[in-house]
C-alpha atoms as a PDB file:
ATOM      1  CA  UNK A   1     -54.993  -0.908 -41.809  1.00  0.00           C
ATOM      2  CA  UNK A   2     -50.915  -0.607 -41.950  1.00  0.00           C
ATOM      3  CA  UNK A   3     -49.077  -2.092 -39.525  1.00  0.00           C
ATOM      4  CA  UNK A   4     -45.622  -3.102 -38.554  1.00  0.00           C
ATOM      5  CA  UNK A   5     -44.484  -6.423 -36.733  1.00  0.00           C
ATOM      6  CA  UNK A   6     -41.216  -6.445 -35.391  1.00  0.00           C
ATOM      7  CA  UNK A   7     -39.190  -9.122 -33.529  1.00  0.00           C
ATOM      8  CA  UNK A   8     -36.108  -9.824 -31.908  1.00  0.00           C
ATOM      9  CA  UNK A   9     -34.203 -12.424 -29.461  1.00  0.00           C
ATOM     10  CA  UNK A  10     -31.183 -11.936 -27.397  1.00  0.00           C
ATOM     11  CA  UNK A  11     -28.564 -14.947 -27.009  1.00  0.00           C
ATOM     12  CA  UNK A  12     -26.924 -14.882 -23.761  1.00  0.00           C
ATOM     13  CA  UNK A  13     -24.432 -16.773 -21.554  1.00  0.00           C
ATOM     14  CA  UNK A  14     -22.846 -17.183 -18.311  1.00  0.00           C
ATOM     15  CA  UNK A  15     -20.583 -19.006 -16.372  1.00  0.00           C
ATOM     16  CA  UNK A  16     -20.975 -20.959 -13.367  1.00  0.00           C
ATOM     17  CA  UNK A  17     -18.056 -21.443 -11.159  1.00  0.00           C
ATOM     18  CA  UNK A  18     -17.819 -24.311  -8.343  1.00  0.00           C
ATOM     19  CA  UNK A  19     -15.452 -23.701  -5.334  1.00  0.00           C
ATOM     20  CA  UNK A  20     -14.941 -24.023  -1.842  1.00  0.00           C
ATOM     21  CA  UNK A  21     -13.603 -21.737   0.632  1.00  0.00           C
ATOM     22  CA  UNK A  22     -14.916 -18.701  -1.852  1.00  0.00           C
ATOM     23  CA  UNK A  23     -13.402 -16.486   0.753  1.00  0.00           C
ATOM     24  CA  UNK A  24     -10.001 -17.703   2.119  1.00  0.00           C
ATOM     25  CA  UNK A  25      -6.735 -16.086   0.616  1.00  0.00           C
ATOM     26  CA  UNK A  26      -5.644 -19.274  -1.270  1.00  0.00           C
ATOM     27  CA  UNK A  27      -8.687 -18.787  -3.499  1.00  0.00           C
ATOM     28  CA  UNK A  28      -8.141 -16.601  -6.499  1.00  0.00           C
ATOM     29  CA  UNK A  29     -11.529 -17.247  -8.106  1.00  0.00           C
ATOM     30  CA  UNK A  30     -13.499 -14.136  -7.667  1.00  0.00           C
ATOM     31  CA  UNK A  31     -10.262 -11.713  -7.188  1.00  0.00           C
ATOM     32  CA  UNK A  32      -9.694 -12.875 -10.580  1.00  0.00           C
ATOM     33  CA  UNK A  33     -12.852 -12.875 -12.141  1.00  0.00           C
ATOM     34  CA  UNK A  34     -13.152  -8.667 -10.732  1.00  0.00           C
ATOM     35  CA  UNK A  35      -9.817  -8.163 -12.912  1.00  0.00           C
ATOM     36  CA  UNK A  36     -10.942  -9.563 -15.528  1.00  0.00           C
ATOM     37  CA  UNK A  37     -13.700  -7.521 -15.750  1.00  0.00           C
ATOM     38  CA  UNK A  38     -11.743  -4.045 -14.598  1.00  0.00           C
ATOM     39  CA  UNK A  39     -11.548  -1.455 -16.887  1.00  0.00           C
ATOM     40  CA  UNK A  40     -10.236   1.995 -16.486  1.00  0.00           C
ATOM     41  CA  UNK A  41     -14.256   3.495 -15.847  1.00  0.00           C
ATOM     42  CA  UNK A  42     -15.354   4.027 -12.066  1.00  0.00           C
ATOM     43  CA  UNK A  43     -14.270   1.697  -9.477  1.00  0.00           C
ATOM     44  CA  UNK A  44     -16.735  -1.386  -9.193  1.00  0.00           C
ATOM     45  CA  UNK A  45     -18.764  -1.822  -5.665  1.00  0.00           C
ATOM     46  CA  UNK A  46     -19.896  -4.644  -4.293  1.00  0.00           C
ATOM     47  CA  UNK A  47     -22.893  -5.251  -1.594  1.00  0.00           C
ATOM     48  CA  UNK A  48     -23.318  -8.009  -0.270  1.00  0.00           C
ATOM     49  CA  UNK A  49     -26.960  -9.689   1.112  1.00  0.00           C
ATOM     50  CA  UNK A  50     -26.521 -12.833   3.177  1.00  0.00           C
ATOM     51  CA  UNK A  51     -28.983 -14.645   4.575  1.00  0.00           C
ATOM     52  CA  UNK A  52     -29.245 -14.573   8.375  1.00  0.00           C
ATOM     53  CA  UNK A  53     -29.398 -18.605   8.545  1.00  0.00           C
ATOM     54  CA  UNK A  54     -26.230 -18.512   6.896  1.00  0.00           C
ATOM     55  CA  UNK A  55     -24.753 -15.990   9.374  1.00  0.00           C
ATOM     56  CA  UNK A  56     -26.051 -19.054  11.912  1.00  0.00           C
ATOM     57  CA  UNK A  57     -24.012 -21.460  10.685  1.00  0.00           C
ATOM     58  CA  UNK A  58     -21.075 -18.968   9.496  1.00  0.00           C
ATOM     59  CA  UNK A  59     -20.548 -17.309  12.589  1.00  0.00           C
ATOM     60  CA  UNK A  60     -17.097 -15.365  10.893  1.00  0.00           C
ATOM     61  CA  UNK A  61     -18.157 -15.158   7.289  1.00  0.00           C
ATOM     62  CA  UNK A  62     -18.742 -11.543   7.787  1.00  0.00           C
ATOM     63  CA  UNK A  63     -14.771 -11.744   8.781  1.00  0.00           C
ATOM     64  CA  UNK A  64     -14.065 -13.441   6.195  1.00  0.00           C
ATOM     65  CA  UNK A  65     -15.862 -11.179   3.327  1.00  0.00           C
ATOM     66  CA  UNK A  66     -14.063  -8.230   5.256  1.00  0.00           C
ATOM     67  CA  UNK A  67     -10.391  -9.456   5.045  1.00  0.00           C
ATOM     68  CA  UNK A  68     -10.568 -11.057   1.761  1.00  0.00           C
ATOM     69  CA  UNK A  69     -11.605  -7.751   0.187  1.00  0.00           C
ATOM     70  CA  UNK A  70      -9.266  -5.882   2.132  1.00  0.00           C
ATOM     71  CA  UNK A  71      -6.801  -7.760   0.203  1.00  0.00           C
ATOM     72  CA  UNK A  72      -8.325  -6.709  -3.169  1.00  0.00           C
ATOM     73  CA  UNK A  73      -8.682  -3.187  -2.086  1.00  0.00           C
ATOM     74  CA  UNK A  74      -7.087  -2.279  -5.959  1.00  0.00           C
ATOM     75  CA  UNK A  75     -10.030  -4.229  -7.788  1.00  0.00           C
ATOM     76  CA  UNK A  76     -13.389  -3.549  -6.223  1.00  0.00           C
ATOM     77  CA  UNK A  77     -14.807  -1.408  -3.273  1.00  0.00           C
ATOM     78  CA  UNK A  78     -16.240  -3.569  -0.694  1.00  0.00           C
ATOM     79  CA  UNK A  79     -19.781  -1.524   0.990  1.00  0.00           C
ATOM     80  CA  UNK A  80     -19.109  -1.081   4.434  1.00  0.00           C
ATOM     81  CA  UNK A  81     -22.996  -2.327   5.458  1.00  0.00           C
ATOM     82  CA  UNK A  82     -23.019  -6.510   4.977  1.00  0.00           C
ATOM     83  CA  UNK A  83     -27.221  -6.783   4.638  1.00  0.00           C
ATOM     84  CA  UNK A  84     -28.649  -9.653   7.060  1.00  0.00           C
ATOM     85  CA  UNK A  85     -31.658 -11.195   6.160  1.00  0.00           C
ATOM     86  CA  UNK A  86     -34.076 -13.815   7.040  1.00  0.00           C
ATOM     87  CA  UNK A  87     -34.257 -16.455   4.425  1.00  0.00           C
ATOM     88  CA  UNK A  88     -36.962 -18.858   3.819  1.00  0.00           C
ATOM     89  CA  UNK A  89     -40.590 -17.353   2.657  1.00  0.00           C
ATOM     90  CA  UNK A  90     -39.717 -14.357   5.090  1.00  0.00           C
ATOM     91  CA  UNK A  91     -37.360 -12.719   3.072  1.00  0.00           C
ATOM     92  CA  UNK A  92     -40.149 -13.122   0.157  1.00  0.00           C
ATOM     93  CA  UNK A  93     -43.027 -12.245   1.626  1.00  0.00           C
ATOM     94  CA  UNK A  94     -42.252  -8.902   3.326  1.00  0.00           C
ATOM     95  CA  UNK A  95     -41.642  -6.296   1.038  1.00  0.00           C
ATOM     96  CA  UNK A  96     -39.337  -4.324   3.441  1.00  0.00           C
ATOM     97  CA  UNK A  97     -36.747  -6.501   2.281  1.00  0.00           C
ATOM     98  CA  UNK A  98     -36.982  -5.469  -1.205  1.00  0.00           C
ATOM     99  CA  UNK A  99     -37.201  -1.788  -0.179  1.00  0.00           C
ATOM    100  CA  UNK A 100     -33.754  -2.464   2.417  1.00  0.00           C
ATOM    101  CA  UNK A 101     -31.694  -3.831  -0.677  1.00  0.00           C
ATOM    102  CA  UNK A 102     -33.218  -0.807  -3.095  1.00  0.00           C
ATOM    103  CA  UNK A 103     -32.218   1.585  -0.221  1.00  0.00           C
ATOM    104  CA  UNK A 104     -28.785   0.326   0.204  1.00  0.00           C
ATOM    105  CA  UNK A 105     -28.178   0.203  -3.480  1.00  0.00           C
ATOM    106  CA  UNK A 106     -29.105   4.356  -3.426  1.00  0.00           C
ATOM    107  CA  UNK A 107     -27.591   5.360   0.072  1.00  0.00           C
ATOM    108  CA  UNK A 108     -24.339   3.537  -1.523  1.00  0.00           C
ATOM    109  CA  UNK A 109     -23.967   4.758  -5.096  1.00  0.00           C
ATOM    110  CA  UNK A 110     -24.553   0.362  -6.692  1.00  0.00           C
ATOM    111  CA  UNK A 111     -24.477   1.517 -10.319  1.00  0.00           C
ATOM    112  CA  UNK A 112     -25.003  -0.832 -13.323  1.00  0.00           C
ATOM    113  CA  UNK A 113     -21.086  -1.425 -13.251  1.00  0.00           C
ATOM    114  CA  UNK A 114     -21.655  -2.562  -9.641  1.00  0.00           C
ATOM    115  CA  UNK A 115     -22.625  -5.571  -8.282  1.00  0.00           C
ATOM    116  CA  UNK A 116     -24.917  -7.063  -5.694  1.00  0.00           C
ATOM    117  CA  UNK A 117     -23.803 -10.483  -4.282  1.00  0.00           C
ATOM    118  CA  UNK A 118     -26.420 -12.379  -2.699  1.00  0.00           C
ATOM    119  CA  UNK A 119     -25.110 -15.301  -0.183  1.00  0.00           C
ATOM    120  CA  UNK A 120     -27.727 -18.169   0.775  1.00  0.00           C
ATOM    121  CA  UNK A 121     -30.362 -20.065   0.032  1.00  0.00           C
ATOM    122  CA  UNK A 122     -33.354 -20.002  -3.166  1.00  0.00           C
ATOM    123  CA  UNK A 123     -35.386 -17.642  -1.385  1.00  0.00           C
ATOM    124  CA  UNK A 124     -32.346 -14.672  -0.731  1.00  0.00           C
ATOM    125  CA  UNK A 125     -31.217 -15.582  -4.189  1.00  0.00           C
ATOM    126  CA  UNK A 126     -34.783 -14.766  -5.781  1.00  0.00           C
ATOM    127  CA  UNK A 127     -35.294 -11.726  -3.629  1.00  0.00           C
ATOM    128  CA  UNK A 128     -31.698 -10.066  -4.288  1.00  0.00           C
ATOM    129  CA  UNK A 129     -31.773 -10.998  -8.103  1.00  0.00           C
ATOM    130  CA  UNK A 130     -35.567  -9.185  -8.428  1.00  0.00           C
ATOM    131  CA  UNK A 131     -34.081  -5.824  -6.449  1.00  0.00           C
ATOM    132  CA  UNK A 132     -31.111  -5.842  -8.848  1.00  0.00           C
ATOM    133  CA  UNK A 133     -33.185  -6.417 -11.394  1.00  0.00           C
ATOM    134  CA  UNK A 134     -35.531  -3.431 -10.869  1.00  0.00           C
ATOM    135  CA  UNK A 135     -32.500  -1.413  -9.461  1.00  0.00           C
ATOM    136  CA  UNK A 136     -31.196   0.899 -12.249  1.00  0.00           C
ATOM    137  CA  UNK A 137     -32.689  -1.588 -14.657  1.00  0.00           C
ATOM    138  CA  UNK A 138     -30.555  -3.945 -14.002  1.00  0.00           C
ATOM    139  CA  UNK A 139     -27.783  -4.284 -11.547  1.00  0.00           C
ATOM    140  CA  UNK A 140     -25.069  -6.943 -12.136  1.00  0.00           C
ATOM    141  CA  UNK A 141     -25.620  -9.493  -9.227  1.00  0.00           C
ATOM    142  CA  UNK A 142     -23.987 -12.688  -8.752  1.00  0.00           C
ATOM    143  CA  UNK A 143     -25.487 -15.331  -6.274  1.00  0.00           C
ATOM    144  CA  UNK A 144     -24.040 -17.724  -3.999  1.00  0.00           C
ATOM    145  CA  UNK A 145     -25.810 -20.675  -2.688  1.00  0.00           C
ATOM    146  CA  UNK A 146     -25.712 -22.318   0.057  1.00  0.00           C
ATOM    147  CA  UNK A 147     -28.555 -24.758  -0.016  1.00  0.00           C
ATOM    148  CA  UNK A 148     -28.719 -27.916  -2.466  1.00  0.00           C
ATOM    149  CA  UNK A 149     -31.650 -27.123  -3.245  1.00  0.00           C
ATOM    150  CA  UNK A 150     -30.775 -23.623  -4.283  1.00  0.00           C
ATOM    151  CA  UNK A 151     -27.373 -24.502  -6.202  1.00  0.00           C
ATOM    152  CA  UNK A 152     -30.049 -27.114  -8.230  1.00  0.00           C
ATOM    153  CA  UNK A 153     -32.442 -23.755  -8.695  1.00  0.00           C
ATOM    154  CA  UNK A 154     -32.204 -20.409  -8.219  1.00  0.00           C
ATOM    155  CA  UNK A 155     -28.712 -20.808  -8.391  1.00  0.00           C
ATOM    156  CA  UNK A 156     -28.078 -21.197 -12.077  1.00  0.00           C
ATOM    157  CA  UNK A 157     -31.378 -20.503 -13.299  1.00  0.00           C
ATOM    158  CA  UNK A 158     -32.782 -16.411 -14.782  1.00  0.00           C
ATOM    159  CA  UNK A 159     -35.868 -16.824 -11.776  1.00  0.00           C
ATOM    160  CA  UNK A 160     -36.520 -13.754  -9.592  1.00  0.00           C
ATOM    161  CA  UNK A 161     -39.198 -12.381  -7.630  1.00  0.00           C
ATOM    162  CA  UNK A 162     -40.991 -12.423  -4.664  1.00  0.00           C
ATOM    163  CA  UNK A 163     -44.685 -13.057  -3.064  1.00  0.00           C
ATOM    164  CA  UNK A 164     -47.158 -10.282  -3.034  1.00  0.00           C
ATOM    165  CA  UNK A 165     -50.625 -10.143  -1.686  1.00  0.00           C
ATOM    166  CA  UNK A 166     -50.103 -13.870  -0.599  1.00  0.00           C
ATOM    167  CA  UNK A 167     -49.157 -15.112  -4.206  1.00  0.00           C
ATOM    168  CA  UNK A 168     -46.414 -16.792  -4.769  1.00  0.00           C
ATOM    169  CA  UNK A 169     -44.130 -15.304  -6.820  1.00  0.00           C
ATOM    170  CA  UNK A 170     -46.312 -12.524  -7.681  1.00  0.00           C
ATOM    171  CA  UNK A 171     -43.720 -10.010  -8.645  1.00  0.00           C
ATOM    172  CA  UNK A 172     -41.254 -11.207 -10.516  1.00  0.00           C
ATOM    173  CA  UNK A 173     -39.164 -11.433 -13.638  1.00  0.00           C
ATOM    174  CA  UNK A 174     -37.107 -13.816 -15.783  1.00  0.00           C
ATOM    175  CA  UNK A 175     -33.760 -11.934 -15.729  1.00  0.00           C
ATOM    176  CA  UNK A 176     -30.124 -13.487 -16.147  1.00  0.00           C
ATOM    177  CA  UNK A 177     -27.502 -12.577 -13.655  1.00  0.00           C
ATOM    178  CA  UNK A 178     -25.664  -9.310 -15.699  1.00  0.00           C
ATOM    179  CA  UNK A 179     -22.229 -11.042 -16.153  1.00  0.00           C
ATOM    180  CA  UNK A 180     -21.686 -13.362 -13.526  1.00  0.00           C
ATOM    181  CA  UNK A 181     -23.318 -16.731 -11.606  1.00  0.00           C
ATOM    182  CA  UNK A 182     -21.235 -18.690  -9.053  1.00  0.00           C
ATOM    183  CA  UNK A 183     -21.962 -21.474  -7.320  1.00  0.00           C
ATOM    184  CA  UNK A 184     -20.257 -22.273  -4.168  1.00  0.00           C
ATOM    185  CA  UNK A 185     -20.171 -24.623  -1.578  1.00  0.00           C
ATOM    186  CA  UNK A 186     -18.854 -24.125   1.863  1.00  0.00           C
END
């Protein structure tokens, strides 16, 4: 009986920023990490996914994503639609949220060279980094916590998925953010 065994292993790293104020005018951080990663192909997009406890608490942030971007106008394309959702188990267990994110990421054109920016806690941050992950195969995504739990977690870690048929986890993948992690802390 022939046979052929193959193998092969894929080195990868990231950064992982730590800021405050991510979206005031006086930080540069993610203006300058977009330039850095401009080229001359199609104009990057960026959607963002926040989760509605952190809309709670962050009354203006939706302001503040606006205007910031509005300043940046030459580097990225900010989608008009800011996604809301719940966070905790919610945003895991209903699978309308992964179909909301997949939708927005077709009615709006998010391409590989694209991202997806996910703002809050473990929970949004697994759920936006498993629809970017089976987006396109693989939509850059960068994620933002705001938990301490979640910058200790799914912050900085390659986790995503969410709970099916009342497992945990169920769906899922191990899946670096493409090109970018941040960790912030308002």
């Amino acid at each position: 009986m022939n046979h052929l065994h193959q193998a092969f292993s894929v080195r990868f790293t990231y950064t992982v920023f730590f800021t405050t104020q991510l979206f005031t005018k006086a930080n540069s951080l993610l203006s300058d990490f977009f330039r850095q990663q401009s080229t001359n192909d199609a104009r990057k997009k960026l959607l963002f996914v926040i989760d509605s406890g952190v809309m709670d608490a962050h009354p203006d942030l939706q302001a503040e994503i606006r205007t910031y971007f509005t300043q940046h106008t030459d580097i990225v394309d900010l989608i008009p639609e800011l996604l809301i959702i719940p966070g905790g188990e919610t945003a895991k267990n209903e699978p309308i949220f992964v179909e909301k994110i997949v939708d927005a990421v077709d009615k709006y054109g998010i391409d590989r060279h694209s991202y997806v920016v996910a703002i809050g806690g473990g929970s949004i941050l697994d759920l936006v980094g498993y629809a970017a992950a089976i987006s396109h195969r693989g939509i850059r995504h960068i994620r933002i916590p705001t938990t301490v739990l979640s910058q200790n977690d799914s912050g900085v870690g390659v986790k995503n998925g969410v709970n099916y048929r009342g497992r945990k986890i169920f769906w899922g993948l191990l899946c670096r953010p493409l090109r970018f992690l941040m960790t912030v802390l308002f």
